[in-house]
Protein backbone atom coordinates (compact mmCIF):
# COMPACT_ATOMS: atom_id res chain seq x y z
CA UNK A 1 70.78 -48.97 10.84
CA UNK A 2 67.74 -50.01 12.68
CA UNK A 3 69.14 -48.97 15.86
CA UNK A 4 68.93 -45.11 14.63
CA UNK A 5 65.47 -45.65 13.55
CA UNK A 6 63.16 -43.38 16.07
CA UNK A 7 59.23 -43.67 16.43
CA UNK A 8 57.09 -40.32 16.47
CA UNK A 9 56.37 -40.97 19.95
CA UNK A 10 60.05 -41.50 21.56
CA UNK A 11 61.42 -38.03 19.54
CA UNK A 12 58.31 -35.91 21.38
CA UNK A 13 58.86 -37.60 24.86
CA UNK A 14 62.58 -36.92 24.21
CA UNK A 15 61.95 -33.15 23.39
CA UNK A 16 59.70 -32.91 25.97
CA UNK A 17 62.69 -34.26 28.50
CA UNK A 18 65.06 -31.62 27.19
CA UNK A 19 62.63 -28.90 27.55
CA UNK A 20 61.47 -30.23 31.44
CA UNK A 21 65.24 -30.70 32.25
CA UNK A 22 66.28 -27.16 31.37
CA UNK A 23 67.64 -24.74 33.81
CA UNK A 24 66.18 -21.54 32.42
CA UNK A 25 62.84 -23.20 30.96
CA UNK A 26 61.82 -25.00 34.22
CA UNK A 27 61.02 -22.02 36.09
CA UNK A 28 60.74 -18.88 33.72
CA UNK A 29 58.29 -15.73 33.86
CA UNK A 30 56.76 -14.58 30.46
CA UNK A 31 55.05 -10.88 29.84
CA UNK A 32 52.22 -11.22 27.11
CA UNK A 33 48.79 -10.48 26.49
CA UNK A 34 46.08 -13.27 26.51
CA UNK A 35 44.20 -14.26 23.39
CA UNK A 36 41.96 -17.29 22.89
CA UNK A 37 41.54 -17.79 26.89
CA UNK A 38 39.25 -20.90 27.02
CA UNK A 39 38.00 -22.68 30.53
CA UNK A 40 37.62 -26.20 29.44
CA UNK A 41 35.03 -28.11 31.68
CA UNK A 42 37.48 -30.31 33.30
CA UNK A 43 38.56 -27.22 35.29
CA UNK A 44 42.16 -26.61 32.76
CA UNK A 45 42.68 -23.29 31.36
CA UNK A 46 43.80 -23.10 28.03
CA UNK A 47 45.07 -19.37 25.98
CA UNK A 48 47.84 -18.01 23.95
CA UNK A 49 50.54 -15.39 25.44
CA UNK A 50 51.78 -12.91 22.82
CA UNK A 51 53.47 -9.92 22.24
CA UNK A 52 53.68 -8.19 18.82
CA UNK A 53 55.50 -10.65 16.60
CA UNK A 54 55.30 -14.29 18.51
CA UNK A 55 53.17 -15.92 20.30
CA UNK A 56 53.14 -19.26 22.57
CA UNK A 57 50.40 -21.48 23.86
CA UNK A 58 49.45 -21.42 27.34
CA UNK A 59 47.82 -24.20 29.69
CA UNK A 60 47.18 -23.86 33.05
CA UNK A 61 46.20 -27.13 34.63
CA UNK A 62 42.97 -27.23 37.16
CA UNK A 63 44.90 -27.70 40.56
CA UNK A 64 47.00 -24.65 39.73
CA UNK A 65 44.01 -22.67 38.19
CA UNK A 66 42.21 -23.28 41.77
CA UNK A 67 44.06 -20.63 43.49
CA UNK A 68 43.47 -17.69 40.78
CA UNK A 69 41.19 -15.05 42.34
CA UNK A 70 41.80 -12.51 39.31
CA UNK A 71 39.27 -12.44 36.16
CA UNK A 72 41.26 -13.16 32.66
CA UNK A 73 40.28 -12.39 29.26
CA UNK A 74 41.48 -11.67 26.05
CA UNK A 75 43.19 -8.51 25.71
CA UNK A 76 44.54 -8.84 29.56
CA UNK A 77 48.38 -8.09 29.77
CA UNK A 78 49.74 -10.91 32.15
CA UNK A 79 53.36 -12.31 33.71
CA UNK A 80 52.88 -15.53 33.68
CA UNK A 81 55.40 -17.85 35.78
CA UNK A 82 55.64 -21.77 35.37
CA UNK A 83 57.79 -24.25 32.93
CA UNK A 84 58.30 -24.76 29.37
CA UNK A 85 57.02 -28.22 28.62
CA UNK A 86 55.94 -30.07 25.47
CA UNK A 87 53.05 -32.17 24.42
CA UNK A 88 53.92 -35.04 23.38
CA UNK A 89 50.75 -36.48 20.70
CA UNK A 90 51.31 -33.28 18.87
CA UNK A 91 54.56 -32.05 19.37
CA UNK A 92 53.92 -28.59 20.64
CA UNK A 93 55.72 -26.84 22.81
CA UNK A 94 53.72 -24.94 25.49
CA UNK A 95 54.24 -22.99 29.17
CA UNK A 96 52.59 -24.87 32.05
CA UNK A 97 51.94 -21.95 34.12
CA UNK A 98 51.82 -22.43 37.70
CA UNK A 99 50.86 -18.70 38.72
CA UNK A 100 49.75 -15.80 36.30
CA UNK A 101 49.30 -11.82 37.74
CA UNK A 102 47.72 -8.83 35.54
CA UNK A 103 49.88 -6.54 34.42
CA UNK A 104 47.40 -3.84 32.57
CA UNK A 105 46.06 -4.12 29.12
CA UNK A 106 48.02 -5.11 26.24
CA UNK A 107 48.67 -2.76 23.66
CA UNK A 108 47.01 -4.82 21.00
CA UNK A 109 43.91 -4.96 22.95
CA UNK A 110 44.05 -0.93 23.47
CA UNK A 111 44.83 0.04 20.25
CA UNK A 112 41.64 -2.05 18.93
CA UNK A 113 39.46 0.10 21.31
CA UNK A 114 41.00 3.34 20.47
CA UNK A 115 40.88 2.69 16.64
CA UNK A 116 36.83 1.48 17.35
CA UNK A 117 36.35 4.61 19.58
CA UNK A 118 37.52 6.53 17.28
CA UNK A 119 35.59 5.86 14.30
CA UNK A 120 32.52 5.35 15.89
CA UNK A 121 33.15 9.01 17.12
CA UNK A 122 33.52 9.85 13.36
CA UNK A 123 29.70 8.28 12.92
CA UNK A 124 31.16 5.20 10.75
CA UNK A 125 29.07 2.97 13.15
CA UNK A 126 26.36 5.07 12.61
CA UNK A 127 22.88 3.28 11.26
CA UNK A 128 21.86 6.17 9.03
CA UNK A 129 24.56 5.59 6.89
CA UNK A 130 23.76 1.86 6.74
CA UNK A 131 22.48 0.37 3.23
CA UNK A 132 19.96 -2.08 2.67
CA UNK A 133 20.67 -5.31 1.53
CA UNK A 134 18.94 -6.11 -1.33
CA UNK A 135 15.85 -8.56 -1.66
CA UNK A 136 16.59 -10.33 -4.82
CA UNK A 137 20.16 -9.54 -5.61
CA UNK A 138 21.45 -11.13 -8.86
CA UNK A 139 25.14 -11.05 -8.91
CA UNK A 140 27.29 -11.47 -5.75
CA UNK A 141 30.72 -10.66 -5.49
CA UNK A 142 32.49 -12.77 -2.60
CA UNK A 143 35.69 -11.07 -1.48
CA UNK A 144 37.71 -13.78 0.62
CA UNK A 145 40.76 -15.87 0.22
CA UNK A 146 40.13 -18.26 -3.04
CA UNK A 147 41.54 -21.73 -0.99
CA UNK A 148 40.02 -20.84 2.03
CA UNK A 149 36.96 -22.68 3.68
CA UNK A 150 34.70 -19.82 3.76
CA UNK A 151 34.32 -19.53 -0.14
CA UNK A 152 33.74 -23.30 -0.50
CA UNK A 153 31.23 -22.80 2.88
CA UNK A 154 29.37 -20.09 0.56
CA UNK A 155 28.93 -21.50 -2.70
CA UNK A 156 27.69 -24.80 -1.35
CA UNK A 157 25.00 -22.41 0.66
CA UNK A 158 24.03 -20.63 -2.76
CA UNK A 159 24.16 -23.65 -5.01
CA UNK A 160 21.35 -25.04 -2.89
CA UNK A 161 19.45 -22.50 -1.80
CA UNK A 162 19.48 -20.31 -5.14
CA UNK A 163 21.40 -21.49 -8.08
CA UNK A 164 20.75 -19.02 -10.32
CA UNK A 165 22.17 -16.60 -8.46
CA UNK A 166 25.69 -15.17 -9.79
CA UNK A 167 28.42 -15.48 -6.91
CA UNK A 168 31.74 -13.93 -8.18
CA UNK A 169 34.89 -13.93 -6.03
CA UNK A 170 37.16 -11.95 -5.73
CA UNK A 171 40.26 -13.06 -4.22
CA UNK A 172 41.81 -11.07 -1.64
CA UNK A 173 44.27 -12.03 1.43
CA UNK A 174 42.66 -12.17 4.38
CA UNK A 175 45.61 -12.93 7.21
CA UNK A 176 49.03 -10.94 7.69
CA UNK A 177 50.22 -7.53 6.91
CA UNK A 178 49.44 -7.24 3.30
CA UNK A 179 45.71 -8.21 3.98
CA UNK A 180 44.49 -4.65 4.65
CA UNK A 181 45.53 -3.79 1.08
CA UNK A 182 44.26 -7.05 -0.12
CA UNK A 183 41.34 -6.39 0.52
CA UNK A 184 41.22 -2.73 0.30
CA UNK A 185 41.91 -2.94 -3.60
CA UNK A 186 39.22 -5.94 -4.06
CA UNK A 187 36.45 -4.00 -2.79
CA UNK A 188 37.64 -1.07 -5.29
CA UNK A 189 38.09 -3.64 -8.01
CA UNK A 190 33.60 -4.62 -7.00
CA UNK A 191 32.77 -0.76 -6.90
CA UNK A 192 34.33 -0.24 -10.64
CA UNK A 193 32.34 -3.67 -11.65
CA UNK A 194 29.37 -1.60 -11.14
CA UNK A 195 27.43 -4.91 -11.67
CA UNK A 196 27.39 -6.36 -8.28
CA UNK A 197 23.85 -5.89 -6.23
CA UNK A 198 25.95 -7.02 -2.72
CA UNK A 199 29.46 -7.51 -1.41
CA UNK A 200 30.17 -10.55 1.22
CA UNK A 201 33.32 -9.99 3.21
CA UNK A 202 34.16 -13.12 4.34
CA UNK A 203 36.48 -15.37 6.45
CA UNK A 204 36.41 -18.34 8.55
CA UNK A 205 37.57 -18.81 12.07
CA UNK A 206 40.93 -18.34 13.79
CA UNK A 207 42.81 -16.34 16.38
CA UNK A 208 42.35 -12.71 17.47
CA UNK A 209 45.89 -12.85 15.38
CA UNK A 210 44.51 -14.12 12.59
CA UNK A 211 41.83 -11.84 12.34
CA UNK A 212 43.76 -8.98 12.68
CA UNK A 213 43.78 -7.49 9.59
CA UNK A 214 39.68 -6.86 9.63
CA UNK A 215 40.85 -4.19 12.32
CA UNK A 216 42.19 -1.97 9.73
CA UNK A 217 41.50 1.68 9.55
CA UNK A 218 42.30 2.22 6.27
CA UNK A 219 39.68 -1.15 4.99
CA UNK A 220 37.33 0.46 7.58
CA UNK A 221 37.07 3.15 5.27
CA UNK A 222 36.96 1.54 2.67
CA UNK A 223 33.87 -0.69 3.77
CA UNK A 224 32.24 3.16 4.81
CA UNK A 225 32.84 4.28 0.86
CA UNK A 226 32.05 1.64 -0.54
CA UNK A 227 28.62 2.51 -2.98
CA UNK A 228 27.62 -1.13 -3.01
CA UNK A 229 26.37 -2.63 0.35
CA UNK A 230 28.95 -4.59 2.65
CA UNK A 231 27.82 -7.60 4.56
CA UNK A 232 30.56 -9.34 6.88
CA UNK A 233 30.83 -12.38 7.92
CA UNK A 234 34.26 -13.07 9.62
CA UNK A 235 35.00 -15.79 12.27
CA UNK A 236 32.42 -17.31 14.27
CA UNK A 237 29.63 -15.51 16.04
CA UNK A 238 31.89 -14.80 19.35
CA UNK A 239 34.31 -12.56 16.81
CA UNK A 240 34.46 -9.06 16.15
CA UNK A 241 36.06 -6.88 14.42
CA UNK A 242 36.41 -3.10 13.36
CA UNK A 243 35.29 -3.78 9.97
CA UNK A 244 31.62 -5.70 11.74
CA UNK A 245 31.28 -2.24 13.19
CA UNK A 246 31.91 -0.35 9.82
CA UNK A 247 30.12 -2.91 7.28
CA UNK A 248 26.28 -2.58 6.63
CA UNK A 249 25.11 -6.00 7.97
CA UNK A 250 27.01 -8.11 10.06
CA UNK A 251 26.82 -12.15 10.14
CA UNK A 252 28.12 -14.30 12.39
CA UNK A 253 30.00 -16.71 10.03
CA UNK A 254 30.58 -16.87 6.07
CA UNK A 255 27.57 -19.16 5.64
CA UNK A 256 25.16 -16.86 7.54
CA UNK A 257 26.63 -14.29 5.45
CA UNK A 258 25.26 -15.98 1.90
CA UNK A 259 22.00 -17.11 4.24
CA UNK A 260 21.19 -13.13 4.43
CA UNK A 261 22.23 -12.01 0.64
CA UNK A 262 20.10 -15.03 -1.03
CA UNK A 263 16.86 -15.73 -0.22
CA UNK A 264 16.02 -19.15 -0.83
CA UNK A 265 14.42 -19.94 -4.56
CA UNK A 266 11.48 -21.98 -2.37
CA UNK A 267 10.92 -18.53 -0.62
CA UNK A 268 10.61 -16.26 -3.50
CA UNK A 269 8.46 -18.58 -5.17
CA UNK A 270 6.32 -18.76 -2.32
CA UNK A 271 6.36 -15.11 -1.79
CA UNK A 272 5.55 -14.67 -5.24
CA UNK A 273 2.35 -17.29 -4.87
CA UNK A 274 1.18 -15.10 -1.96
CA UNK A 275 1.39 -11.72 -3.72
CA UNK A 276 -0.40 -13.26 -6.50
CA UNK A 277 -2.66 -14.52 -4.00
CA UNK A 278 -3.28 -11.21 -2.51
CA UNK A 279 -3.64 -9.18 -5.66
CA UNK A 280 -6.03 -11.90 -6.65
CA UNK A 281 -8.18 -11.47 -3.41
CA UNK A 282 -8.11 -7.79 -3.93
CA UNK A 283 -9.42 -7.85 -6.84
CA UNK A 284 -12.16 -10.43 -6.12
CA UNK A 285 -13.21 -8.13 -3.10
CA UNK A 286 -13.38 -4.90 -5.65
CA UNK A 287 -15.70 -7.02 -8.42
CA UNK A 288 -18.02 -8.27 -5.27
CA UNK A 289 -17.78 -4.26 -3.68
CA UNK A 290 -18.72 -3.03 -7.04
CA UNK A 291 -21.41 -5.39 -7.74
CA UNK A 292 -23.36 -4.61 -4.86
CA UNK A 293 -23.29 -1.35 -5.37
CA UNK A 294 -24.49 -2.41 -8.98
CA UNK A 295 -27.48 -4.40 -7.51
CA UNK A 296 -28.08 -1.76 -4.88
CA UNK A 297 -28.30 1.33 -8.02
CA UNK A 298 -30.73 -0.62 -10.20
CA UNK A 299 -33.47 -1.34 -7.60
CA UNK A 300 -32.93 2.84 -6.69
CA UNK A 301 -36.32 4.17 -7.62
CA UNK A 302 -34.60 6.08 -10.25
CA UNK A 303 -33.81 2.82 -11.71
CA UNK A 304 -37.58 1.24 -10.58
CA UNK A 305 -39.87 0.81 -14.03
CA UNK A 306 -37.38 2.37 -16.35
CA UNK A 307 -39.06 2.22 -19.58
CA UNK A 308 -42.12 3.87 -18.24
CA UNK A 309 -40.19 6.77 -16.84
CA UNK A 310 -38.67 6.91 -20.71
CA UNK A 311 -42.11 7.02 -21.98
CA UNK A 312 -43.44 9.93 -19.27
CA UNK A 313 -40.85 11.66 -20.68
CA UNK A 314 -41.49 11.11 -23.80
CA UNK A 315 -45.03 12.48 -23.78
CA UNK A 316 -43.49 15.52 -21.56
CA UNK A 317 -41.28 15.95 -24.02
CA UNK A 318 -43.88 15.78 -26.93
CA UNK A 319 -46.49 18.25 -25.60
CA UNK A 320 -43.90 21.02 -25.34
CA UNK A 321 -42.94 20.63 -28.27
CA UNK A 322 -46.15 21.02 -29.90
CA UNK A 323 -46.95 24.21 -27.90
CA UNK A 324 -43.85 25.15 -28.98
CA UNK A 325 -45.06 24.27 -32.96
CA UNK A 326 -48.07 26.15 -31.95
CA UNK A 327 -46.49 29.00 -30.39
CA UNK A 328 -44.52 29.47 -33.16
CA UNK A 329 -46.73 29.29 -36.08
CA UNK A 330 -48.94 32.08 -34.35
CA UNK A 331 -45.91 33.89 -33.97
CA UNK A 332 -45.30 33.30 -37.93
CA UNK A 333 -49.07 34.13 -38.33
CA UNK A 334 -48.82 37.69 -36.83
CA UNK A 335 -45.54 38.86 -38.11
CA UNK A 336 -46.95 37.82 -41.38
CA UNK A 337 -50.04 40.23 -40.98
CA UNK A 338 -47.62 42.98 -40.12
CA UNK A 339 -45.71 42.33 -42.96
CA UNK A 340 -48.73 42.12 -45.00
CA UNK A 341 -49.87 45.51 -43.73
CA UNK A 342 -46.68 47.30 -43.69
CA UNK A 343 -46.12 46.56 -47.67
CA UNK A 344 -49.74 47.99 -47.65
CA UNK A 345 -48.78 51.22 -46.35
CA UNK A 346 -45.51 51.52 -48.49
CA UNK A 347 -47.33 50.35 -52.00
CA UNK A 348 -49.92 53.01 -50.73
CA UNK A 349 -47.07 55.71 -51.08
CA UNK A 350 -45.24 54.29 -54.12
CA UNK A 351 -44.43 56.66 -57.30
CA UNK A 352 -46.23 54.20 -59.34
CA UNK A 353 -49.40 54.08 -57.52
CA UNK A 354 -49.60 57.71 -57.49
CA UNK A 355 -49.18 57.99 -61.68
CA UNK A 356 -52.17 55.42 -61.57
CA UNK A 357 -54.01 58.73 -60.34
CA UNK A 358 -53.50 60.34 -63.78
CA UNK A 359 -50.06 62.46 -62.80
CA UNK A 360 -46.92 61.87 -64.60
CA UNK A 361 -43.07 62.19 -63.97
CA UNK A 362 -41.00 64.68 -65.78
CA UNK A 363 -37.47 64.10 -66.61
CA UNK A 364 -34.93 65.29 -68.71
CA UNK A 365 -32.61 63.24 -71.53
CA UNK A 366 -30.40 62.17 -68.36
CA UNK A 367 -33.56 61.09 -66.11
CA UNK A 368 -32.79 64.34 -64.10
CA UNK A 369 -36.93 64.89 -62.11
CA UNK A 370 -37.65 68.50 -63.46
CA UNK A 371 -39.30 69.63 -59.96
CA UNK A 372 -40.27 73.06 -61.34
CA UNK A 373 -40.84 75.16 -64.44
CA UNK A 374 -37.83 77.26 -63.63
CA UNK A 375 -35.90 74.37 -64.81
CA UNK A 376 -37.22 73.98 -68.18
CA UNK A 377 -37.36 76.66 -71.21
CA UNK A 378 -37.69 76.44 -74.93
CA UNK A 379 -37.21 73.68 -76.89
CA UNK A 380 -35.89 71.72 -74.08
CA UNK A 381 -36.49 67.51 -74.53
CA UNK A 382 -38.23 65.76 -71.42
CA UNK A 383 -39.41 62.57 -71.01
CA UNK A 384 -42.90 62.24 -69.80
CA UNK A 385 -43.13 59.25 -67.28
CA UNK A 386 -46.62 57.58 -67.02
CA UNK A 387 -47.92 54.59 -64.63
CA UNK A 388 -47.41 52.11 -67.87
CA UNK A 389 -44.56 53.76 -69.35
CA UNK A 390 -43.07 56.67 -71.11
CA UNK A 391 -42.90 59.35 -73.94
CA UNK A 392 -40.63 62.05 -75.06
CA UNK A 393 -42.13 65.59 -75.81
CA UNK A 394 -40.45 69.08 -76.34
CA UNK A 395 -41.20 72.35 -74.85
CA UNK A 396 -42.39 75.02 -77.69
CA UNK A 397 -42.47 77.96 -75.68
């Protein structure tokens, strides 16, 4: 039985063999479009041929890549031509190509730059509608796969630069054809939370593949409607995608991402000292503004020998208001003569001063004044009114 027992490295160099040795795979042309095209400093090229389901890794060695004259990059719809081999310490299989043409964009590549044309013609892109991410945000929501690296790569970021920050994830796919929706319904799950200050929309690096689903119109939109900011950080800093374009801030990696949402503790602190610093300055600078101007109003002249000015005042004060005592007791002095002489004149012509003189008043029973002897006739009762008093009489005739 130990005959049949095989080491790693004898099944891979075996493979390899069968895949050298055969007809059709030792000299075979493949359509694709490049992704992950790499020049390694030893002079190899390295990048992945796909089409829209498969894809196959690419390596074109440096004596081979001497004699390309034509610029490649990702996105670049080649034919390449050379031999399906295999490498052995990993067990891959992989075209060596020998020769590689262009043959136009791939579709992939196009449809990314339509979709991006597009919406930036629609003013998604545009910074006006961009929303500030906030200074001091409390809660966090985290919208990435919940195994992936980039969640791990962001709490460990917030646990030591803020702790007491609230980082909530929501879990969302964030590779293949059900990511879009993934992803779509998390960030409507954070709007109806209504608690979160900032969303992170996060993954770590991979292929153009792999990122894909970030090129999304419908999660474009979504990221545009969203009423809580959007900060991405997807891939490394060489990646982007549509929803980069769409999202309010941008960072190059997941970490970055957290780095730009939360402040460090040490910072607010310190920003905190300084504004207490500078309030404390201010008001220094208004106590020493205002005492000056203090110092500067009492030695005014108006200010110069107060008391004395009080007392100058005082006797100005004092003298009018005895020629206003004296003015008025004249004043009081003369009406009072007037007075005086006017209940002179009026006692002068009083009833009672007149019957002094010997006359007398006559009046009948009902103090009627008899002014004439018309009004009297026989036996008629009057009342004779004198200075000191009166008497009744009767007329005889």
């Amino acid at each position: 039985m130990k005959d049949n027992i095989y080491s790693v490295t004898q099944v891979n160099n075996y493979i390899k063999l069968l895949l050298e040795d055969d007809v059709l795979l030792n000299g075979i042309y493949i359509e694709g479009e490049i992704s992950n095209f790499k020049r390694h400093t030893s002079g190899h090229i390295y990048f992945t041929i796909k089409d829209e389901e498969c894809s196959i890794n690419a390596v074109m060695y440096k004596q081979d890549a001497l004699n390309i004259n034509n610029t490649f990059s990702n996105g670049t719809k080649v034919i390449c031509f050379g031999y399906i081999s295999s490498y052995s310490k990993s067990g891959q299989y992989q075209i060596c190509v020998k020769n590689i043409k262009n043959s136009g964009l791939g579709n992939i590549f196009l449809d990314f730059e339509f979709l991006k044309e597009k919406l930036k013609n629609e003013g998604l892109f545009d910074e006006v509608y961009k929303m500030d991410i906030p200074e001091m945000p409390r809660n966090i929501g985290v919208i990435t796969s919940q195994t992936g690296a980039a969640i791990r790569d962001i709490l460990n970021v917030a646990k030591r630069r803020n702790p007491n920050v609230k980082i909530i994830l929501i879990p969302a796919l964030v590779q293949g054809q059900e990511a879009p929706k993934s992803i779509i319904n998390a960030i409507n799950m954070a709007n109806d939370y209504k608690n979160l200050d900032v969303i992170i929309l996060a993954r770590g690096g991979g292929s153009k593949e792999d990122l894909w689903a970030f090129n999304d119109e419908s999660l474009a939109r979504a990221i545009f409607y969203s009423s809580i900011p959007i900060v991405t950080g997807i891939g490394h800093q060489i990646d982007f995608t549509i929803a980069d374009f769409v999202a309010d801030f941008r960072a190059p990696t997941p970490s970055a991402a957290i780095e730009i949402c939360l402040p460090k503790a040490e910072d607010l602190q310190q920003k905190l000292y300084n504004l207490f610093n500078s309030i404390n300055k201010s008001i220094n600078n208004k106590l020493d503004e205002n005492k000056l101007k203090f110092q500067l109003n009492i030695n005014n002249h108006c200010f110069t020998n107060f008391l004395d000015k009080i007392l100058d005042y005082q006797n100005i004060v004092e003298n009018k208001l005895q020629k206003v005592n004296y003015n008025i007791n004249n004043k009081l002095k003369e009406n009072k003569f007037i007075l005086n002489s006017n209940i002179s004149k009026i006692e002068a012509l009083s009833p009672i001063n007149i019957l002094k003189n010997g006359y007398t008043l006559v009046s009948d029973e009902k103090e009627n004044n008899i002014k004439s002897v018309k009004d009297l006739k026989k036996d008629d009762k009057v009342i004779l009114n004198f200075y000191d008093g009166a008497k009744k009489a009767k007329i005889i005739e």
